[in-house]
Protein backbone atom coordinates (compact mmCIF):
# COMPACT_ATOMS: atom_id res chain seq x y z
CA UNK A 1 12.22 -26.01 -14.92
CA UNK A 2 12.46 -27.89 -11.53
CA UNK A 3 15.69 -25.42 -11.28
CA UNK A 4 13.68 -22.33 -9.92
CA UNK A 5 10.88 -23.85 -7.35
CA UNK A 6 14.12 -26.18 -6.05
CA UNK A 7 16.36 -22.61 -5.39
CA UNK A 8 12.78 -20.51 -4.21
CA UNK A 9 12.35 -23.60 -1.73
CA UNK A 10 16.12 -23.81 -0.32
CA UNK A 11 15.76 -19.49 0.08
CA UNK A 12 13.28 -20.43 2.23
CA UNK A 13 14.34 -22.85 4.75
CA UNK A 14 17.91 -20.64 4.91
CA UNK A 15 16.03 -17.44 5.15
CA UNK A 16 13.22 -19.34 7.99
CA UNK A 17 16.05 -21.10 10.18
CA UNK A 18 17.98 -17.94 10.75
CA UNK A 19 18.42 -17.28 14.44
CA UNK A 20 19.40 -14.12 16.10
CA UNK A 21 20.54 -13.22 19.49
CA UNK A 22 18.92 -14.38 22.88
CA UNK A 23 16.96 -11.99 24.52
CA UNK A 24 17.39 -11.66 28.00
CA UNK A 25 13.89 -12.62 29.62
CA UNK A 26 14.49 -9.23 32.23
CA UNK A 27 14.72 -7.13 29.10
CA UNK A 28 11.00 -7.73 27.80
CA UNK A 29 7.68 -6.36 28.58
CA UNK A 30 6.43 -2.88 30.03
CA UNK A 31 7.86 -3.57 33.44
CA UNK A 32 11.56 -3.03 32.23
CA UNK A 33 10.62 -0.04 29.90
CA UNK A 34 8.80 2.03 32.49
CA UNK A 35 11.92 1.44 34.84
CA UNK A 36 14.25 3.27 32.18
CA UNK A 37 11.43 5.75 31.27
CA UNK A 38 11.46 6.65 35.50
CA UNK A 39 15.30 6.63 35.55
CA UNK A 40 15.76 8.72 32.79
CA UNK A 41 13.07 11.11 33.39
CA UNK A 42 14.85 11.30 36.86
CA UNK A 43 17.96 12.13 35.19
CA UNK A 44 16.33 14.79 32.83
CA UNK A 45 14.51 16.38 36.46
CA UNK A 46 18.21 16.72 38.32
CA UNK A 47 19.95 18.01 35.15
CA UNK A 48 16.64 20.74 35.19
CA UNK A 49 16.96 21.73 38.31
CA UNK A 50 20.82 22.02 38.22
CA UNK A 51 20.91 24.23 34.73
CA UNK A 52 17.98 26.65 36.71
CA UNK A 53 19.86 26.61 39.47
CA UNK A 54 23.06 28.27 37.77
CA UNK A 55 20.99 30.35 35.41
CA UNK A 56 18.95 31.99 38.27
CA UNK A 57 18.75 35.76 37.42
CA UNK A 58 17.38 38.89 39.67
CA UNK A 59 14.19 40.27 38.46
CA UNK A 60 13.88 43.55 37.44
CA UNK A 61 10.74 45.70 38.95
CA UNK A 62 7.56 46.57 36.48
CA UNK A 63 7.98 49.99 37.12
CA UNK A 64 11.05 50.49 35.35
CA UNK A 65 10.49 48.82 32.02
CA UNK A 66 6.70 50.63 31.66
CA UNK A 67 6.22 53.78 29.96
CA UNK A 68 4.58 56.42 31.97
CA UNK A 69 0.97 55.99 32.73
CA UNK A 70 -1.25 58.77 30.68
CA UNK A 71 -4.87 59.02 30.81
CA UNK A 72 -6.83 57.17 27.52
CA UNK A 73 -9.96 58.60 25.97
CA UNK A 74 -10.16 61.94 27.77
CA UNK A 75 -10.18 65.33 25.83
């Protein structure tokens, strides 16, 4: 009976003491995170302009995709 509250107890300290990779110190916090969010919505703004840039087409006038103007409600 001591078997189980012995192996529950050594779980513990293994699964407690387990360490995982350093975080580097300029990688924390909103500072860095707004930085990428900037940089990438930078990115996003010159890849916009570039696609509308290439993709620029000649508008057609009004006058040739109406119908024909008619009179409405007159006998």
């Amino acid at each position: 009976m001591k078997v189980f509250p012995l192996a529950c107890a050594a779980c513990v300290l293994v699964g407690c003491g387990t360490i995982g990779s350093p975080i580097p110190p300029e990688d924390v916090g909103l500072a860095p995170l707004i930085e990428r969010q900037k940089r990438q919505d930078a990115l996003d703004a010159k890849k916009l302009d570039a696609e509308e840039s290439q993709t620029l087409m000649e508008p057609q006038g009004q006058d040739v995709d109406l119908p024909p103007l008619r009179p409405v409600g007159t006998r």
